[in-house]
Protein backbone atom coordinates (compact mmCIF):
# COMPACT_ATOMS: atom_id res chain seq x y z
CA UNK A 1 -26.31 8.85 -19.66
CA UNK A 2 -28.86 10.51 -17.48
CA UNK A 3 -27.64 14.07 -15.64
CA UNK A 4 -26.89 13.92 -12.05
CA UNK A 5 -27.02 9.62 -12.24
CA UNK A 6 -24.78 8.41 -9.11
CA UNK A 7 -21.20 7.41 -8.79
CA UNK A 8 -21.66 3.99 -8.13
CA UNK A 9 -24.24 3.40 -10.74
CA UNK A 10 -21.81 4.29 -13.32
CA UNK A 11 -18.68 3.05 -11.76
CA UNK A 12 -19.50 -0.69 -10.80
CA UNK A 13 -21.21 -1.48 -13.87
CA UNK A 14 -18.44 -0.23 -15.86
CA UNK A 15 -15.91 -2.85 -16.83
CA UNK A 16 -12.82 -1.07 -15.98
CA UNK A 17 -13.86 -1.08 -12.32
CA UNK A 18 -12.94 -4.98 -12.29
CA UNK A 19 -10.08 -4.41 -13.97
CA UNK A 20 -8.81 -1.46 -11.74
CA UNK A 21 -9.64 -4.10 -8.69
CA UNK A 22 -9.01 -7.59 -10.30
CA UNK A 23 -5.64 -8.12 -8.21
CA UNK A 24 -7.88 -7.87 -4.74
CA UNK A 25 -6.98 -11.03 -2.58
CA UNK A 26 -9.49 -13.70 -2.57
CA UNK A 27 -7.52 -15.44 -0.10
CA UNK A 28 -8.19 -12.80 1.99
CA UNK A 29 -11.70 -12.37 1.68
CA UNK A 30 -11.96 -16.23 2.08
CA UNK A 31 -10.27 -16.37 5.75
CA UNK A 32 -12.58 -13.26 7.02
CA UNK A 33 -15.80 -15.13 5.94
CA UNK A 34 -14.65 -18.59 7.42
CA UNK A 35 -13.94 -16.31 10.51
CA UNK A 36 -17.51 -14.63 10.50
CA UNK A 37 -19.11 -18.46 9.56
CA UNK A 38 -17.07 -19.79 12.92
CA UNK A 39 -16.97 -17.44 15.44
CA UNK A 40 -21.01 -16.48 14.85
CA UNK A 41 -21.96 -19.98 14.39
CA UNK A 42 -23.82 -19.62 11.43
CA UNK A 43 -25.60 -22.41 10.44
CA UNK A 44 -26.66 -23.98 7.19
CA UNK A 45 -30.73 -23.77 7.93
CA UNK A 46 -30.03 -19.56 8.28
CA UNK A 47 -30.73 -17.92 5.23
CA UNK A 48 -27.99 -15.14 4.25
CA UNK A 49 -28.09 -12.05 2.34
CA UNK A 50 -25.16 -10.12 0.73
CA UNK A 51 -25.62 -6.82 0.30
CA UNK A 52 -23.75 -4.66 -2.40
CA UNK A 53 -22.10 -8.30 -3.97
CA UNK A 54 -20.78 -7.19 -6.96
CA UNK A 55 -20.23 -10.02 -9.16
CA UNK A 56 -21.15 -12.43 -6.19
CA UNK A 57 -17.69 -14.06 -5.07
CA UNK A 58 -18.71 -13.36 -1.59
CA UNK A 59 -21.61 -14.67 -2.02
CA UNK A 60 -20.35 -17.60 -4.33
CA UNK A 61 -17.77 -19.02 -1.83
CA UNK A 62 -20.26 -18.85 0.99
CA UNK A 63 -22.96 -20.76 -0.85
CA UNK A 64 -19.80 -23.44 -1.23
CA UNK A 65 -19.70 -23.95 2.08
CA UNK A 66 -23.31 -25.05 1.89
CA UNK A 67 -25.34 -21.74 2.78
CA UNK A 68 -28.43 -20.56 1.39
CA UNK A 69 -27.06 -17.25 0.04
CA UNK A 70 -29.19 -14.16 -1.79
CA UNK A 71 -27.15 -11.69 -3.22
CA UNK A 72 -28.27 -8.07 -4.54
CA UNK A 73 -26.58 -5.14 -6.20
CA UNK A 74 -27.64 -2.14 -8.03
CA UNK A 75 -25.42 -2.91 -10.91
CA UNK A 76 -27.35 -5.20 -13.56
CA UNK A 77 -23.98 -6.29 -15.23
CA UNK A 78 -22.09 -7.23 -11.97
CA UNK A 79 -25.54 -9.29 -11.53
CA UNK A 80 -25.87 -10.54 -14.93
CA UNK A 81 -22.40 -12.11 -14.17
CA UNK A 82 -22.89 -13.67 -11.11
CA UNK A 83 -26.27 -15.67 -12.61
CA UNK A 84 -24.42 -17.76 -14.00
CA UNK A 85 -23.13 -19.35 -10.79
CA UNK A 86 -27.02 -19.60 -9.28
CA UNK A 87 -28.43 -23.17 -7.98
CA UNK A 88 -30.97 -23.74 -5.81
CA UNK A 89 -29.36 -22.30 -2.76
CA UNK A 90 -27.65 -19.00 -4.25
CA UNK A 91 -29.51 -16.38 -5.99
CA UNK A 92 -28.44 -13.04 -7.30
CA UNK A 93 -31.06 -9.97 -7.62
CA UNK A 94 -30.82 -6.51 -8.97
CA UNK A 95 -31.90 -4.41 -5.87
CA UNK A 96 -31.03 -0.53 -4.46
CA UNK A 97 -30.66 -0.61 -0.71
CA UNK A 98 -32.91 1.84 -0.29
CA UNK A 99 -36.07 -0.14 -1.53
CA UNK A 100 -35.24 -3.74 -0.40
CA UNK A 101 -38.70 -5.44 -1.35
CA UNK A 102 -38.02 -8.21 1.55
CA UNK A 103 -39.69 -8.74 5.05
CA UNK A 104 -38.25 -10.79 8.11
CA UNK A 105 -36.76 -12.87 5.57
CA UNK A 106 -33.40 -13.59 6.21
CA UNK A 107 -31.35 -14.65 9.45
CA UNK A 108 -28.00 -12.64 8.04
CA UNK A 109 -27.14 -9.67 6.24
CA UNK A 110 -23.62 -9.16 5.52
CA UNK A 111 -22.35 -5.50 3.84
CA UNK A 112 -18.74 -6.40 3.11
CA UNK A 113 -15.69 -4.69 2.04
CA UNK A 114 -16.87 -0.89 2.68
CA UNK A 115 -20.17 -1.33 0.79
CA UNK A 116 -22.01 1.23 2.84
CA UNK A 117 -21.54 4.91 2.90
CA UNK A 118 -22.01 5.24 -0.97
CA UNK A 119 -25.22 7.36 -0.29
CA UNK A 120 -25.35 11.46 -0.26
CA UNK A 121 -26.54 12.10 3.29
CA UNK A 122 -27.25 10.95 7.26
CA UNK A 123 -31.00 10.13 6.42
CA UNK A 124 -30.18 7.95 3.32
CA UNK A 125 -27.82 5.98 6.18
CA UNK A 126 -30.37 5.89 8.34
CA UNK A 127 -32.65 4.59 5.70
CA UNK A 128 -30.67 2.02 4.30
CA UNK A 129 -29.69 0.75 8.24
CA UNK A 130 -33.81 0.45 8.79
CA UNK A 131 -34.02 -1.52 5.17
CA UNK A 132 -31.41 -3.94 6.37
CA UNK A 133 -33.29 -4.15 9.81
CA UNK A 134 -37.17 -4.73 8.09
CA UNK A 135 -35.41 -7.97 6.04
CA UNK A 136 -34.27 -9.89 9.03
CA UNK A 137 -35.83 -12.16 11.08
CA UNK A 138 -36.10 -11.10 14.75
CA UNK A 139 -33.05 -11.49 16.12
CA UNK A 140 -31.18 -11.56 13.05
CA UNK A 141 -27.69 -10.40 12.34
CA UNK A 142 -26.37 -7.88 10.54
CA UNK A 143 -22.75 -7.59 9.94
CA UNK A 144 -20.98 -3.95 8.70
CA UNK A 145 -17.75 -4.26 7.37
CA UNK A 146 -16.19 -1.22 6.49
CA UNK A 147 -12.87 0.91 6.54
CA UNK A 148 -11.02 2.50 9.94
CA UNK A 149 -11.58 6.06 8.93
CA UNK A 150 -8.61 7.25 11.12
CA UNK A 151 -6.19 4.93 9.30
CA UNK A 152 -6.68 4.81 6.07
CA UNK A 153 -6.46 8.80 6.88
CA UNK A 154 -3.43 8.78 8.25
CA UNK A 155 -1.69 6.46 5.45
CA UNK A 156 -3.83 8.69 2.37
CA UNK A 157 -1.97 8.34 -0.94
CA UNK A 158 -2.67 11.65 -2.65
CA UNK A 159 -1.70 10.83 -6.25
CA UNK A 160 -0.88 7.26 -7.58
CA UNK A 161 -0.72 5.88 -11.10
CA UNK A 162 -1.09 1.99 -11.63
CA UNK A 163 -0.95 0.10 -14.55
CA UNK A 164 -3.43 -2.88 -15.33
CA UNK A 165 -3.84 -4.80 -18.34
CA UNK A 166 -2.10 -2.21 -20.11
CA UNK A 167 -4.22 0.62 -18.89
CA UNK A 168 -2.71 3.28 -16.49
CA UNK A 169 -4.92 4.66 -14.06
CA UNK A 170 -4.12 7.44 -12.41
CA UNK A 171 -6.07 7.79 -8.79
CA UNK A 172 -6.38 10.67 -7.01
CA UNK A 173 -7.60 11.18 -3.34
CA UNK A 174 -8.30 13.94 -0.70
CA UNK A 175 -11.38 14.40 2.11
CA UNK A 176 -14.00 16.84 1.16
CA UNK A 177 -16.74 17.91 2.97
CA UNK A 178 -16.72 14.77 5.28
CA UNK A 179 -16.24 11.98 2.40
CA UNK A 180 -13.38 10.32 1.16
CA UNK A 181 -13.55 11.04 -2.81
CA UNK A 182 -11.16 9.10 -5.08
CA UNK A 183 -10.82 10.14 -8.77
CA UNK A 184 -10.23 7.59 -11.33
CA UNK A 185 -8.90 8.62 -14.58
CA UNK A 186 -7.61 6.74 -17.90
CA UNK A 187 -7.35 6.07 -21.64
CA UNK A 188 -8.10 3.32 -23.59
CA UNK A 189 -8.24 2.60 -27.61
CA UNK A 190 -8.61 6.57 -28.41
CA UNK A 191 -11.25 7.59 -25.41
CA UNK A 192 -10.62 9.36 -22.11
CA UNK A 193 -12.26 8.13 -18.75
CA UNK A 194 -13.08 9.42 -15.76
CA UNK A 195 -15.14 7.99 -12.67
CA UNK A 196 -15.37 8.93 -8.95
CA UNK A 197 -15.62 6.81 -5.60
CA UNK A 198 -17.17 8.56 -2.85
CA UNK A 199 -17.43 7.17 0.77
CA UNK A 200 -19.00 8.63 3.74
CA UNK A 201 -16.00 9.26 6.66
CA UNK A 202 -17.91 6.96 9.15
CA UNK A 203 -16.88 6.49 12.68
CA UNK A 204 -17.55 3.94 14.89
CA UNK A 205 -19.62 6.19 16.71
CA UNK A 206 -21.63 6.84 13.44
CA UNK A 207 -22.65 3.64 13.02
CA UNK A 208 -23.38 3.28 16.99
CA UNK A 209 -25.91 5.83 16.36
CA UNK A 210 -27.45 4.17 12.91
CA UNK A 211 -27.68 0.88 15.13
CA UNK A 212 -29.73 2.32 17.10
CA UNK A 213 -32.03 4.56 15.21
CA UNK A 214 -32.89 0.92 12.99
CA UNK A 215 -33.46 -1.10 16.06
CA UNK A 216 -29.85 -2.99 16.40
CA UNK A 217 -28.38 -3.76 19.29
CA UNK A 218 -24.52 -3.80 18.83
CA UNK A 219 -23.15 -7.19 19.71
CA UNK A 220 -19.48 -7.12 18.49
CA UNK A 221 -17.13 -4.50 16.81
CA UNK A 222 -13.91 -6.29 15.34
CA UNK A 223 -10.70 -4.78 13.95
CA UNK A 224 -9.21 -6.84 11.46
CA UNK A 225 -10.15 -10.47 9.27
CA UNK A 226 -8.93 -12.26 12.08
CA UNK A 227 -11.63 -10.79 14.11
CA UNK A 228 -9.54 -9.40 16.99
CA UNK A 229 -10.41 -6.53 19.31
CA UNK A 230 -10.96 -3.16 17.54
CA UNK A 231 -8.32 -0.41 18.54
CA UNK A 232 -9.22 2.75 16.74
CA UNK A 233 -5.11 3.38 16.35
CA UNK A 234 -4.19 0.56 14.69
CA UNK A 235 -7.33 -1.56 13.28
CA UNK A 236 -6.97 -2.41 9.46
CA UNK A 237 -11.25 -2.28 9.37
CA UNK A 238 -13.93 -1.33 11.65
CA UNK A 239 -16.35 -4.56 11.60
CA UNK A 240 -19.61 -3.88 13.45
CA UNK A 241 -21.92 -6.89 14.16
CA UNK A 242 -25.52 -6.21 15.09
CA UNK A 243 -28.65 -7.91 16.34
CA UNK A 244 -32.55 -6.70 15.56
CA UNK A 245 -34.60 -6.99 18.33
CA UNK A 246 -36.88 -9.73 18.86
């Protein structure tokens, strides 16, 4: 393994992170996007892009509802998975955020499930927040969903052990230097593991300001999956929509 190689690289393409997350509610994830494909009208001619997919189920159920989906992620085995669900209207690509080799091609981009923040500093936001901006169309949509910083705060777990498939993980968290770090640590069949998560503590306000240093105009914030008013006390995620100017 290379020195210094980043969190996520090594996390997401290991196979205990699905493991770790294979109980996450499908369900769930299912009502938001019927809620984003309703109340933004999306239509079957727009071409959508998920960014950060993982193994693609975004991606996957949206295609089933008849949309030409792309979906990219940096981690070639979550990728390699998802292939096997392409057709001629969903494709999956290995791509980094930070070099997305696509111009004014796409009428959505969707970052779901607190997929941004994963980078080390403000100007790698910024970057990533002008990528997403150069690979829509004008007037294109972009849509952030990520975490309400001030609750999941509040409600921190600082120590939990779980057990999956037999494994027992035992998860760590605490805010350092202005992210959110979680430490993952196990055994299994003799060896000892540990990863890291690492996301950016990002405001509303924060991504207010990336908006408009890439050339969004805010549209909508939202503050749950049933896409009702955002109320920084209570919201269970902070779900920006955007539009690039024409």
């Amino acid at each position: 393994m290379q020195a210094n190689k980043e969190w996520f690289s090594e996390w997401f393409d290991s196979p205990y992170y699905h493991i770790l997350y294979k109980n996450r509610d499908e369900r769930e994830a299912e009502f938001f996007l019927r809620n984003l494909v309703d109340h933004l009208a999306f239509t079957h001619e727009q071409k959508l892009i998920d960014l950060a997919c993982g193994k693609g189920r975004h991606s996957i159920y949206l295609n089933s509802l008849g949309f030409d989906v792309m979906g990219v992620d940096l981690a070639a085995q979550s990728i390699a998975a998802a292939k096997v669900f392409e057709n001629s209207r969903l494709h999956f690509e290995v791509q980094d955020l930070r070099h997305l080799p696509y111009q004014n091609r796409f009428d959505v981009a969707l970052n779901l499930f607190t997929s941004f923040g994963y980078f080390d500093c403000d100007d790698t936001n910024q970057n990533v927040m002008r990528q997403i901006n150069r690979i829509l169309k004008p007037n294109g949509l972009v849509v952030i969903d990520f975490m309400n910083v001030e609750c999941v705060l509040a409600g921190l777990i600082p120590y939990e052990q779980k057990v999956v498939d037999g494994i027992q993980f035992t998860i760590t968290k605490e805010v350092k230097n202005g992210i959110l770090l979680k430490r993952i640590e196990f055994s299994d069949k003799g060896k000892t593991y540990s990863f890291s998560e690492e996301v950016q503590v990002l405001r509303l306000t924060d991504f207010e300001r990336l908006f408009d240093i890439a050339g969004f105009e805010k549209v909508a914030v939202y503050g749950n999956y049933n896409l009702d008013e955002f109320d920084v006390k209570q919201a269970d995620r902070l779900i920006l929509v955007g539009r690039k100017h024409a």
